[in-house]
C-alpha atoms as a PDB file:
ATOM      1  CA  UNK A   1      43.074  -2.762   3.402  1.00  0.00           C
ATOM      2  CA  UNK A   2      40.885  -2.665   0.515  1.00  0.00           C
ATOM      3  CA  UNK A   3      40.907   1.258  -0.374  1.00  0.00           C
ATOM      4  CA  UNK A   4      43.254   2.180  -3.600  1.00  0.00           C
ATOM      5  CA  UNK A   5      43.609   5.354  -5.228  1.00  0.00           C
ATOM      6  CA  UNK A   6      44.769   3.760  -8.897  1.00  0.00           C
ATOM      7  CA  UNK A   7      42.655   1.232 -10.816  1.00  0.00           C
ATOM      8  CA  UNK A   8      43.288  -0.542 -13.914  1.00  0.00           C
ATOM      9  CA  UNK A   9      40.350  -1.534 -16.263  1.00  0.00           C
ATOM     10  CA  UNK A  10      41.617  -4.460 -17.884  1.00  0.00           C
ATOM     11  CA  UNK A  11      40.538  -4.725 -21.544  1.00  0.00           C
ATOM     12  CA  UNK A  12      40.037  -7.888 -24.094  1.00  0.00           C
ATOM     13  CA  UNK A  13      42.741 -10.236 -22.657  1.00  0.00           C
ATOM     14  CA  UNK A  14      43.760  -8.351 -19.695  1.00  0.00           C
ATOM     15  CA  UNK A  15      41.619 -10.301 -17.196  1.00  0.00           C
ATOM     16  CA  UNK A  16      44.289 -10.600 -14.141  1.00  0.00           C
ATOM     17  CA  UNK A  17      47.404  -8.295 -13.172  1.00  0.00           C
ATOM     18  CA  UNK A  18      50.193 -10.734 -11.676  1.00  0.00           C
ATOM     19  CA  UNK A  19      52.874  -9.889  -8.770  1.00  0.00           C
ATOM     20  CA  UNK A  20      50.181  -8.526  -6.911  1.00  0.00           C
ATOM     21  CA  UNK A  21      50.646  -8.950  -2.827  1.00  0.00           C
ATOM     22  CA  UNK A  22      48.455  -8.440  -0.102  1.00  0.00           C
ATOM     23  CA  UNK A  23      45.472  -9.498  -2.305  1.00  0.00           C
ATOM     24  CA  UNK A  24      42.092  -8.359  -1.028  1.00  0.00           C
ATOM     25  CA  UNK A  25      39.104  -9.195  -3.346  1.00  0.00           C
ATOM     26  CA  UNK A  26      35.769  -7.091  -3.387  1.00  0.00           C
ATOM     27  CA  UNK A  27      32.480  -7.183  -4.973  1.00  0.00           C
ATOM     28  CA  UNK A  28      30.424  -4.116  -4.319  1.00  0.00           C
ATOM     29  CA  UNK A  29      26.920  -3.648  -5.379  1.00  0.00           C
ATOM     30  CA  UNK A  30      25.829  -0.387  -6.056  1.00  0.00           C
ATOM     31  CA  UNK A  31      22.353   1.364  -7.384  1.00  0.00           C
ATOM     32  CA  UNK A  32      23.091   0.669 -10.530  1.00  0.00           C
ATOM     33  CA  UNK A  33      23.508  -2.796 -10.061  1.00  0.00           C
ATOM     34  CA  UNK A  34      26.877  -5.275 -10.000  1.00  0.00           C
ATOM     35  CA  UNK A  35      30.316  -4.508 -11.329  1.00  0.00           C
ATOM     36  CA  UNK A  36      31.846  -6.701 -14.109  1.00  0.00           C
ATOM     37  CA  UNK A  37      33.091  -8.933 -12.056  1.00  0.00           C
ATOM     38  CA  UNK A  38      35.191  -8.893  -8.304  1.00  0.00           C
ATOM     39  CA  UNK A  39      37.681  -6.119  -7.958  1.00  0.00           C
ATOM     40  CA  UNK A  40      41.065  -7.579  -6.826  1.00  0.00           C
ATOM     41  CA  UNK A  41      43.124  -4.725  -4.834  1.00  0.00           C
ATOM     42  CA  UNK A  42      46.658  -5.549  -4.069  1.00  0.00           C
ATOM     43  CA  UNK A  43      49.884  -4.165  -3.647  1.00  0.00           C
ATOM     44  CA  UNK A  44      52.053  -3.304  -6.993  1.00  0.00           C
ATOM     45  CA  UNK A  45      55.418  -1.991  -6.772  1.00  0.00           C
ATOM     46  CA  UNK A  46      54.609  -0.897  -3.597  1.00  0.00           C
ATOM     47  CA  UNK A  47      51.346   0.896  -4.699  1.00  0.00           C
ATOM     48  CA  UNK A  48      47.802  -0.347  -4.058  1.00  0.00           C
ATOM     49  CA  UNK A  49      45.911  -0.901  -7.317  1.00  0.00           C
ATOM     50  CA  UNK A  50      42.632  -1.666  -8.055  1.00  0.00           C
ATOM     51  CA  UNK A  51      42.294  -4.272 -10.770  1.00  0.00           C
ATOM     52  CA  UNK A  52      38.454  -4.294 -12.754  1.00  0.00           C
ATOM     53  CA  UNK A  53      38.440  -6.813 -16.120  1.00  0.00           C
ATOM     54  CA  UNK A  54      35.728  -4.815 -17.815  1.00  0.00           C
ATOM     55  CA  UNK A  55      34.372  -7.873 -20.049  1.00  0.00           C
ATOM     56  CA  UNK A  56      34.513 -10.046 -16.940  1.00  0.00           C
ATOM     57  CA  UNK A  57      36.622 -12.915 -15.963  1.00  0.00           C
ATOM     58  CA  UNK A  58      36.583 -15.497 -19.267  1.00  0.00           C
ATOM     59  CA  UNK A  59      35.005 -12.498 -21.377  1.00  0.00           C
ATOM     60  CA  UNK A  60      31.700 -12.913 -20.807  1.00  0.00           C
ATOM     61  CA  UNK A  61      30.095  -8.913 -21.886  1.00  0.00           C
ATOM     62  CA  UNK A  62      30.059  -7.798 -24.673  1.00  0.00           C
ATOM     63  CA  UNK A  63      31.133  -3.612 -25.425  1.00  0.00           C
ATOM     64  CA  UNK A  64      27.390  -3.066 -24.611  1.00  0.00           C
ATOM     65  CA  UNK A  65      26.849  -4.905 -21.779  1.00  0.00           C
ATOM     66  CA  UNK A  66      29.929  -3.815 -19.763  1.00  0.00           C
ATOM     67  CA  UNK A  67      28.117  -2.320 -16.375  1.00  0.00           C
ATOM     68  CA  UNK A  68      30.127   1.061 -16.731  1.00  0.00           C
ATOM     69  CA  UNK A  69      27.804   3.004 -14.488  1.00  0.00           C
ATOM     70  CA  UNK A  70      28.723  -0.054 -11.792  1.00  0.00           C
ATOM     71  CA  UNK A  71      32.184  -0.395 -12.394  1.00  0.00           C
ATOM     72  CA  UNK A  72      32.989   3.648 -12.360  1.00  0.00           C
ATOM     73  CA  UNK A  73      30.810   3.792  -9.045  1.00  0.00           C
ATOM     74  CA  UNK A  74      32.760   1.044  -7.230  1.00  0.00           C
ATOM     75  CA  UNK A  75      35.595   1.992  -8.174  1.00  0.00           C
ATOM     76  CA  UNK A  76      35.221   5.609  -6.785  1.00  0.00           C
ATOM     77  CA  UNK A  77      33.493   4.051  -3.552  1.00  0.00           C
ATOM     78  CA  UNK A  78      36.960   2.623  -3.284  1.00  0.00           C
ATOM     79  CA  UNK A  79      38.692   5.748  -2.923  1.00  0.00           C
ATOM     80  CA  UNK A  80      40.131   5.550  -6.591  1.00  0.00           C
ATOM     81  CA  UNK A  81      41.162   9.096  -7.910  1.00  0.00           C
ATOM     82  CA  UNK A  82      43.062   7.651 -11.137  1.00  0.00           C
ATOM     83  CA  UNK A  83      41.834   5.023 -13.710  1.00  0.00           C
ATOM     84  CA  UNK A  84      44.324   3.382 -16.273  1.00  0.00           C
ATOM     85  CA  UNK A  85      42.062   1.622 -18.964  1.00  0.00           C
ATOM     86  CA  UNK A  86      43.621  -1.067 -21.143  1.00  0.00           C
ATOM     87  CA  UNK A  87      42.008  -1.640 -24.877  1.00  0.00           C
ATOM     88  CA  UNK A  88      42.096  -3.261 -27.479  1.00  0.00           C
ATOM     89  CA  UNK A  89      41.570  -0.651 -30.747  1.00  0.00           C
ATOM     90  CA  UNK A  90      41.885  -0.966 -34.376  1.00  0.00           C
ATOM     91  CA  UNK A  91      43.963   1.376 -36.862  1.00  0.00           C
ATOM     92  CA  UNK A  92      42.900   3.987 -38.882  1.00  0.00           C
ATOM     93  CA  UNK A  93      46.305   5.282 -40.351  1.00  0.00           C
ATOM     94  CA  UNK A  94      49.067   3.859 -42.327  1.00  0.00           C
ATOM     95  CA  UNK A  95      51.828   4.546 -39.876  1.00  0.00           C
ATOM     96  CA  UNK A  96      50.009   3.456 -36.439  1.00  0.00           C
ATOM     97  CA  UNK A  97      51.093  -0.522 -37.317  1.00  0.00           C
ATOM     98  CA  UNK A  98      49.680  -3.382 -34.955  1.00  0.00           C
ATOM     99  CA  UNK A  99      51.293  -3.708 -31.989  1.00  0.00           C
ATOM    100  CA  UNK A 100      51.667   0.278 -31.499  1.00  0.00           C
ATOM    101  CA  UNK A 101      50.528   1.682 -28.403  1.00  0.00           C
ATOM    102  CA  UNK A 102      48.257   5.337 -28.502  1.00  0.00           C
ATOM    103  CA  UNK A 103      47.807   6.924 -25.877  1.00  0.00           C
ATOM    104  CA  UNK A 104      45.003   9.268 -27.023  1.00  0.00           C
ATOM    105  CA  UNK A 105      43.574  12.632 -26.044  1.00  0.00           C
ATOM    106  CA  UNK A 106      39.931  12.500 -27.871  1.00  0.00           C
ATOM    107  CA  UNK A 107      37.044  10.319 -29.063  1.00  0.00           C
ATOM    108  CA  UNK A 108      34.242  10.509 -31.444  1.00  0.00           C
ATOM    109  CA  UNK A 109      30.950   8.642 -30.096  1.00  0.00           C
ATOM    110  CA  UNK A 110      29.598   6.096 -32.241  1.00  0.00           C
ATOM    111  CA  UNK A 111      28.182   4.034 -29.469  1.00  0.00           C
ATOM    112  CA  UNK A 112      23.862   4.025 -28.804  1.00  0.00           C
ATOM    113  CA  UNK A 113      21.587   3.116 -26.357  1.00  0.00           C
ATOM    114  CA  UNK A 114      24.702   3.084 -23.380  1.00  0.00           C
ATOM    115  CA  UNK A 115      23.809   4.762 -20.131  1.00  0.00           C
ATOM    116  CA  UNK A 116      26.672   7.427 -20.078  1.00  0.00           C
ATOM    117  CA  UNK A 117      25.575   9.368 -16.750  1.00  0.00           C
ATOM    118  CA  UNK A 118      25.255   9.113 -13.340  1.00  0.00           C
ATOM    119  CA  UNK A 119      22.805  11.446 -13.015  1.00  0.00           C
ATOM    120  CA  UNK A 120      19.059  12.629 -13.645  1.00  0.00           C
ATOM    121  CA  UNK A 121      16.100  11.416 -12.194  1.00  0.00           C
ATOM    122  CA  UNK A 122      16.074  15.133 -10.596  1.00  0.00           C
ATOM    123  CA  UNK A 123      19.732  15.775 -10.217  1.00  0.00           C
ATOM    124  CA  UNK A 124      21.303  17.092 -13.248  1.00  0.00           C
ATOM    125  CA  UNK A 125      25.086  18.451 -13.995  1.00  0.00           C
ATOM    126  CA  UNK A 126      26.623  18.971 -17.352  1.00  0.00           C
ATOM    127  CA  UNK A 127      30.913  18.136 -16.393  1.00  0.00           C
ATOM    128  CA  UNK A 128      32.762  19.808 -19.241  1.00  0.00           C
ATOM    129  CA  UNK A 129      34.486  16.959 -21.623  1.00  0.00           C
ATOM    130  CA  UNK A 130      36.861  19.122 -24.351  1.00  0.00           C
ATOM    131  CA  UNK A 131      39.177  16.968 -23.108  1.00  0.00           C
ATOM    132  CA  UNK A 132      37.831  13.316 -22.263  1.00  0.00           C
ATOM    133  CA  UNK A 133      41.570  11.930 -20.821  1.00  0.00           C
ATOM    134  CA  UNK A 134      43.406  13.604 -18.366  1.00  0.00           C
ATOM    135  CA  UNK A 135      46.907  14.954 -19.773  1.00  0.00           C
ATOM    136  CA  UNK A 136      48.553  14.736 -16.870  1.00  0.00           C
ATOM    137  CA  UNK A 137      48.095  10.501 -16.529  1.00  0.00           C
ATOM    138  CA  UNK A 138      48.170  10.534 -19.897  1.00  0.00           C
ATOM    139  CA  UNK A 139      51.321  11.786 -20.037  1.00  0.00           C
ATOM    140  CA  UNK A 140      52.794   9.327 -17.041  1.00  0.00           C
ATOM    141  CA  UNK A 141      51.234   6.564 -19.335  1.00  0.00           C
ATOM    142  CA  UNK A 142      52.643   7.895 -22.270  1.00  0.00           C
ATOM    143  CA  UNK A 143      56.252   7.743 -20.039  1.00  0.00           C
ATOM    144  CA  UNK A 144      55.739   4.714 -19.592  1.00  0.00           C
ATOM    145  CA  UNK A 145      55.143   2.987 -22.463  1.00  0.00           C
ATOM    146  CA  UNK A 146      57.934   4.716 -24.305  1.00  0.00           C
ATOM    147  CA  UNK A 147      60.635   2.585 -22.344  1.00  0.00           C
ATOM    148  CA  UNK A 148      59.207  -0.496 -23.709  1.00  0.00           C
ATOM    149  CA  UNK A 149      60.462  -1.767 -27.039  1.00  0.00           C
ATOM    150  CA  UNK A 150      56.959  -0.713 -29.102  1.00  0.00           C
ATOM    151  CA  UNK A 151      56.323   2.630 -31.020  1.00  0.00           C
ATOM    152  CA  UNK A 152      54.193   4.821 -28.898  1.00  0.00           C
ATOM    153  CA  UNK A 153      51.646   7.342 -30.155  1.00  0.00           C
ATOM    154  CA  UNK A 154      50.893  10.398 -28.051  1.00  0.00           C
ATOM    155  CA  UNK A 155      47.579  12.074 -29.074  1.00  0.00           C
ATOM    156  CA  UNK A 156      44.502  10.904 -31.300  1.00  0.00           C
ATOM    157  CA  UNK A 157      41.823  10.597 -31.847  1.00  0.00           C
ATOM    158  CA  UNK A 158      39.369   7.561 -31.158  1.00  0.00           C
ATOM    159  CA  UNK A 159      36.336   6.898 -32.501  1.00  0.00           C
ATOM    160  CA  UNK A 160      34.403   4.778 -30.363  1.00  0.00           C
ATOM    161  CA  UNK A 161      31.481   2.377 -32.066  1.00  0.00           C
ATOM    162  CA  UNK A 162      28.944   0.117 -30.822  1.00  0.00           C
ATOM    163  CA  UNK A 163      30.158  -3.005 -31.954  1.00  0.00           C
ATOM    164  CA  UNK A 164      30.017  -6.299 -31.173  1.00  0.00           C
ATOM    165  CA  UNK A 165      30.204  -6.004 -34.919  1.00  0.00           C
ATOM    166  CA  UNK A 166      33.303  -4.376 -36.652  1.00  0.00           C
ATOM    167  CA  UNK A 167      32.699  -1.834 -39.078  1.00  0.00           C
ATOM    168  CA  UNK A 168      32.039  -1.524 -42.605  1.00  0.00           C
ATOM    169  CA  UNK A 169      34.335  -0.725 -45.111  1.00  0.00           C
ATOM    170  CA  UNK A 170      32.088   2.411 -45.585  1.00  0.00           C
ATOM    171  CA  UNK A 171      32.299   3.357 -42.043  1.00  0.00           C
ATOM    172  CA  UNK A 172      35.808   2.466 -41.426  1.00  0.00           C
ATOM    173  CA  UNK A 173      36.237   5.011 -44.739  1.00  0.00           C
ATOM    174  CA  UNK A 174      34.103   7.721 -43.135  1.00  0.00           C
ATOM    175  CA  UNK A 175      36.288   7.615 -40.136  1.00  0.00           C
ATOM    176  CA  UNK A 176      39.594   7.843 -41.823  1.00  0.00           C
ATOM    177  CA  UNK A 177      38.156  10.944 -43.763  1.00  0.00           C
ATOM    178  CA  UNK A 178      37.386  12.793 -40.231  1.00  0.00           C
ATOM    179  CA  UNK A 179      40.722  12.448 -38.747  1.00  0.00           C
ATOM    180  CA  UNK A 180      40.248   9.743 -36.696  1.00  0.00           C
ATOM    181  CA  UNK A 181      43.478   7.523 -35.739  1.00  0.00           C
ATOM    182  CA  UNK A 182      42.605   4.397 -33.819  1.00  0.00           C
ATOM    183  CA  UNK A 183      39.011   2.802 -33.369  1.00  0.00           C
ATOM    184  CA  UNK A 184      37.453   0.437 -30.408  1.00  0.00           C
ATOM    185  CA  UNK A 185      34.452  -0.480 -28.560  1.00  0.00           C
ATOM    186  CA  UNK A 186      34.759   0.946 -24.557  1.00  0.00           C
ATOM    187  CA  UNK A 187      36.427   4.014 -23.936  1.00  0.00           C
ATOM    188  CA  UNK A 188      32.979   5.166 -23.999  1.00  0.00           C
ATOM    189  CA  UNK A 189      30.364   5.470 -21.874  1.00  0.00           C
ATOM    190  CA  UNK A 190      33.893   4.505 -19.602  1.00  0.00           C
ATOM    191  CA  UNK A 191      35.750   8.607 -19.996  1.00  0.00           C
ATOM    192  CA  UNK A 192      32.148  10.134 -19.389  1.00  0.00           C
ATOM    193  CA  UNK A 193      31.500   8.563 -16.523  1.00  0.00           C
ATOM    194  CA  UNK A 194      34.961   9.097 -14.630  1.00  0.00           C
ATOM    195  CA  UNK A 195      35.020  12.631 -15.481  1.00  0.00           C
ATOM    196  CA  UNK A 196      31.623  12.736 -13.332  1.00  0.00           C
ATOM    197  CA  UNK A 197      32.589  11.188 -10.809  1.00  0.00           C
ATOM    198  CA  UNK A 198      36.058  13.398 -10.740  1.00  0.00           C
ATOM    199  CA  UNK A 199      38.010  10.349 -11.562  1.00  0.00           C
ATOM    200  CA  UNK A 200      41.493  11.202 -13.993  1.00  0.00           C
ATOM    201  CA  UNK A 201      40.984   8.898 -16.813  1.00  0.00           C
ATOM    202  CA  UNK A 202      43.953   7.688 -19.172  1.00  0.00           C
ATOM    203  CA  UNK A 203      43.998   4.814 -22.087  1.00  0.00           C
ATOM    204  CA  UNK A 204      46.536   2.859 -23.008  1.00  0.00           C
ATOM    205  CA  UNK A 205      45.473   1.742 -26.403  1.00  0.00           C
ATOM    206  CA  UNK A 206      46.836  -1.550 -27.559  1.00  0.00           C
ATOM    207  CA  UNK A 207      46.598  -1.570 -31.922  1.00  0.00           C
ATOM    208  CA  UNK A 208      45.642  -5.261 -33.416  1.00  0.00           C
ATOM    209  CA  UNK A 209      44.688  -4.571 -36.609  1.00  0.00           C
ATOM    210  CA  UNK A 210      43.712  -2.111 -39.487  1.00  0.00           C
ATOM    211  CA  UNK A 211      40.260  -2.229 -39.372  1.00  0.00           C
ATOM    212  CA  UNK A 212      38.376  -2.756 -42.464  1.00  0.00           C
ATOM    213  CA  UNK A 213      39.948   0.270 -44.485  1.00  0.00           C
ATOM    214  CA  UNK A 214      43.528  -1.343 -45.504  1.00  0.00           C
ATOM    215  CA  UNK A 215      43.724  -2.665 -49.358  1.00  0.00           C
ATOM    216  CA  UNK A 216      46.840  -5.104 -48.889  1.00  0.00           C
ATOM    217  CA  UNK A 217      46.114  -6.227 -45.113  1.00  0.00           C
ATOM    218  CA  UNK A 218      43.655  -8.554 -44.231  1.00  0.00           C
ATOM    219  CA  UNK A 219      40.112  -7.423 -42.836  1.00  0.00           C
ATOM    220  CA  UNK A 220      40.466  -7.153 -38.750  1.00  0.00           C
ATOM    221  CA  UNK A 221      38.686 -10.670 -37.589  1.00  0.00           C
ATOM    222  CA  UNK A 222      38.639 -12.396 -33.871  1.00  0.00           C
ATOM    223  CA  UNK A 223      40.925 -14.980 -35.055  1.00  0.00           C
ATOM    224  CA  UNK A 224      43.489 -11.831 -35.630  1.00  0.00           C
ATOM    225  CA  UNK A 225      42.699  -9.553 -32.628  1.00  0.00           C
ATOM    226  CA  UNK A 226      43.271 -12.835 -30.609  1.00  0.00           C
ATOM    227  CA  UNK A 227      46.590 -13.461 -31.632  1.00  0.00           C
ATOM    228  CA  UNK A 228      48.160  -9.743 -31.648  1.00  0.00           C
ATOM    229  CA  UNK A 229      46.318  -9.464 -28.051  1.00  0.00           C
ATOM    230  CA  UNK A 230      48.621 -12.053 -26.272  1.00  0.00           C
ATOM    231  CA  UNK A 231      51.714  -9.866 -27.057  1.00  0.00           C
ATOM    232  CA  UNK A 232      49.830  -6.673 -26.300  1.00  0.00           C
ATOM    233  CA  UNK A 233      48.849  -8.118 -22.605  1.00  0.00           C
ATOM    234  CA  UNK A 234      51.883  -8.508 -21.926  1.00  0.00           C
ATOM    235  CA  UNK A 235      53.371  -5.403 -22.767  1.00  0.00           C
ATOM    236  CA  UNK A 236      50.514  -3.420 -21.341  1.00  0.00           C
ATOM    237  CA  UNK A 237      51.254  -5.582 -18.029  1.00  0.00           C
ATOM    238  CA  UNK A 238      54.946  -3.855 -18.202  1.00  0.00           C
ATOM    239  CA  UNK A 239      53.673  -0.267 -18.660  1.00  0.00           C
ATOM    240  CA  UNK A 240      51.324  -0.265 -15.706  1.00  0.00           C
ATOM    241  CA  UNK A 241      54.175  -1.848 -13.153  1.00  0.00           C
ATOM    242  CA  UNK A 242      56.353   1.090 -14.792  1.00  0.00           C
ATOM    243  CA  UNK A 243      53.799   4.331 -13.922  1.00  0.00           C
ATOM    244  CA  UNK A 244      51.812   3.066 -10.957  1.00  0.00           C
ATOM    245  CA  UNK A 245      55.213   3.965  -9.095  1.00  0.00           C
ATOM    246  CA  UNK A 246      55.791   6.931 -11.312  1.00  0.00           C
ATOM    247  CA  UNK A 247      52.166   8.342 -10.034  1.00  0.00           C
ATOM    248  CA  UNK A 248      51.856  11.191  -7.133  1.00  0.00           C
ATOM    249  CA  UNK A 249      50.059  11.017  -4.438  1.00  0.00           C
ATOM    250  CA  UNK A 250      48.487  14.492  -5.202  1.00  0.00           C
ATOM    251  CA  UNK A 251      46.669  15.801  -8.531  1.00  0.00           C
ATOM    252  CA  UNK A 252      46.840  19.426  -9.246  1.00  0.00           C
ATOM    253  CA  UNK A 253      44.201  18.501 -12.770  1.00  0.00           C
ATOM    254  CA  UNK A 254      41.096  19.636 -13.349  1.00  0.00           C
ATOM    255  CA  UNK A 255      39.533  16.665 -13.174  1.00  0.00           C
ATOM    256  CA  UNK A 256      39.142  16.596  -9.411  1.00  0.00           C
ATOM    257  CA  UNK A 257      36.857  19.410  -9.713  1.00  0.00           C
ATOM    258  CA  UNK A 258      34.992  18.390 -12.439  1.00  0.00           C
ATOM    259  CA  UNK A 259      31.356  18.832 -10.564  1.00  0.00           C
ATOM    260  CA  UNK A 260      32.489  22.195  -8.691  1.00  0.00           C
ATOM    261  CA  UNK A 261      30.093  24.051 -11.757  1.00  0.00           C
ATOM    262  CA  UNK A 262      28.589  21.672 -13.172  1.00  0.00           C
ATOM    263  CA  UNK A 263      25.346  20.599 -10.796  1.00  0.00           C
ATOM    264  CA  UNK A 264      22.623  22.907 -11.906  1.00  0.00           C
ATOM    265  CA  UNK A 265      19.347  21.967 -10.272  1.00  0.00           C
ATOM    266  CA  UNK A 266      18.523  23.975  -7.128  1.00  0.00           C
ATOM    267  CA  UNK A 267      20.161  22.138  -3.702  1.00  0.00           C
ATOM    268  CA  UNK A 268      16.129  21.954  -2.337  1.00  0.00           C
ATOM    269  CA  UNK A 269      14.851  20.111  -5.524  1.00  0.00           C
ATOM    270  CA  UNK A 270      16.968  17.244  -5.666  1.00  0.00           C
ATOM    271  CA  UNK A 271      15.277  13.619  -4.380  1.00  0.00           C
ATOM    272  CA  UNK A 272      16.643  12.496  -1.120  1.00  0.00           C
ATOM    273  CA  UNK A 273      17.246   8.367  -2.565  1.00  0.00           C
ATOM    274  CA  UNK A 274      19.341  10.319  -5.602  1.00  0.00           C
ATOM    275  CA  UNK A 275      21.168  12.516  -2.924  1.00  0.00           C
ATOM    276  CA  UNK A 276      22.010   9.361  -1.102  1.00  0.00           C
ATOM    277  CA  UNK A 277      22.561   7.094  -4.311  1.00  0.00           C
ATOM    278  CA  UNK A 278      24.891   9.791  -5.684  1.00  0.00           C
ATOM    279  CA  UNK A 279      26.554  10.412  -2.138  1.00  0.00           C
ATOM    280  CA  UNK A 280      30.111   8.879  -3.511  1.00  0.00           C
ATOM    281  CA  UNK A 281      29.840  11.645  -5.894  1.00  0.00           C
ATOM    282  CA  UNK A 282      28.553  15.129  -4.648  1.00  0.00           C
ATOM    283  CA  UNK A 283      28.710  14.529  -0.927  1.00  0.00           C
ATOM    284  CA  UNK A 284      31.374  17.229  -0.564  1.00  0.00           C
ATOM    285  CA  UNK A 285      29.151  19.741  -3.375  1.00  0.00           C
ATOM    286  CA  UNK A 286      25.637  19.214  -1.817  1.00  0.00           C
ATOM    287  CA  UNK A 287      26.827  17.973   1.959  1.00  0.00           C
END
């Protein structure tokens, strides 16, 4: 049984999920070409999960090259009405210390060039995105990760950059004086693209470093982000056998309507290949 209505996107270092039983893995193509890498769906405390590593098994993509249009797509060809993404962020604030978790409830896009919609090509819909994460997951996540042994952060603000490069000491400046609170590299195109596809969408941010900004901490390198990673795995790794229980089997959010008003061309104008590409998505708005 490969169908699983909770997926994981596993972030830098979170390439497997162990104690999963009744492994099935799956690689789906779909029109907008391969996933990162094989979804693994398997049994988790007695829930079926869907495990994605976004940068591929050994890292291999880099924030850019992370097939977001594929991965959302196969995962919602899968059935999956819930996606828990794991990352690895940067801090912009004094008190959120690495090795914090955030769970946070809005981002600032930094990123360029990224493909951050399913549609056009003569569909178009404009999903509402206030609120990029779903509150209600967020808040199960947030559950979660407060009965581990780390300081939890519940609602902030991300700003989300191109990267591979980190920032500038300018930039990382600019961001601090906007009210940002964490920074990374892949929430985005990631939170756009659920929300289209009427997926909820939750992070579980993972803090490794200050940044740039910080005058008595050292500058955020690999080297760093490496090191504070291997804890945060593993603690991530704790919070998602904690919720995926913790999860109902219904969703009474708004993010399972998210295309009822959002599809604006007329039902006779749209291209029969899109209809049928986008069929995972608007089959039950467009028939």
């Amino acid at each position: 049984m490969t169908n699983s209505t909770i997926a994981v996107i596993g972030g830098s270092g979170l390439y497997e999920m162990e104690g999963l039983t009744d492994v099935d893995e799956v690689r789906l193509p779909t029109p907008f070409g391969e996933p990162s890498d094989t979804i693994v769906v398997g049994s988790l405390e007695g829930v079926r999960i869907a495990f994605l590593p976004r940068h591929g098994r050994g890292h291999r993509l880099t924030p850019a090259e992370v097939p977001s249009r594929a991965n959302i797509y196969a995962l919602k060809t899968l059935g999956v009405e819930r996606i828990i993404s794991v990352s690895a962020v940067g801090s912009l604030r004094a008190d959120i210390r690495p090795l914090d978790l955030v769970v946070p409830d809005q981002l600032v896009d930094r990123t360029a060039g990224r493909p951050s919609t399913f549609f056009g090509r003569g569909l178009v819909a404009h999903v509402g995105f206030a609120d990029p994460f779903c509150s209600e997951l967020s808040g199960l996540l947030h559950q979660a990760a407060a009965e581990t042994d780390r300081t939890v952060h519940l609602g902030s603000t991300c700003v989300v950059i191109e990267g591979p490069a980190f920032s500038t000491k300018a930039e990382s400046l600019l961001y601090r004086s906007w009210g940002a609170d964490i920074i990374g590299m892949t929430a985005l195109p990631e939170a756009k693209l659920a929300r289209e596809a009427e997926i909820c969408y939750a992070t579980l941010a993972c803090v490794t470093d200050y940044d740039v900004w910080h005058e008595t901490e050292e500058a955020v390198n690999v080297a760093m982000v490496v090191a504070n990673l291997l804890s945060n795995v593993a603690v991530a790794k704790e919070v998602i056998r904690s919720v995926a229980p913790s999860i109902p089997a219904e969703r009474s959010c708004a993010c399972r309507n998210a295309l009822a008003d959002a599809i604006i061309t007329n039902r006779e104008a749209i291209p029969e290949g899109v209809r049928q590409d986008l069929a995972p998505l608007v089959r039950k708005y467009l028939g």
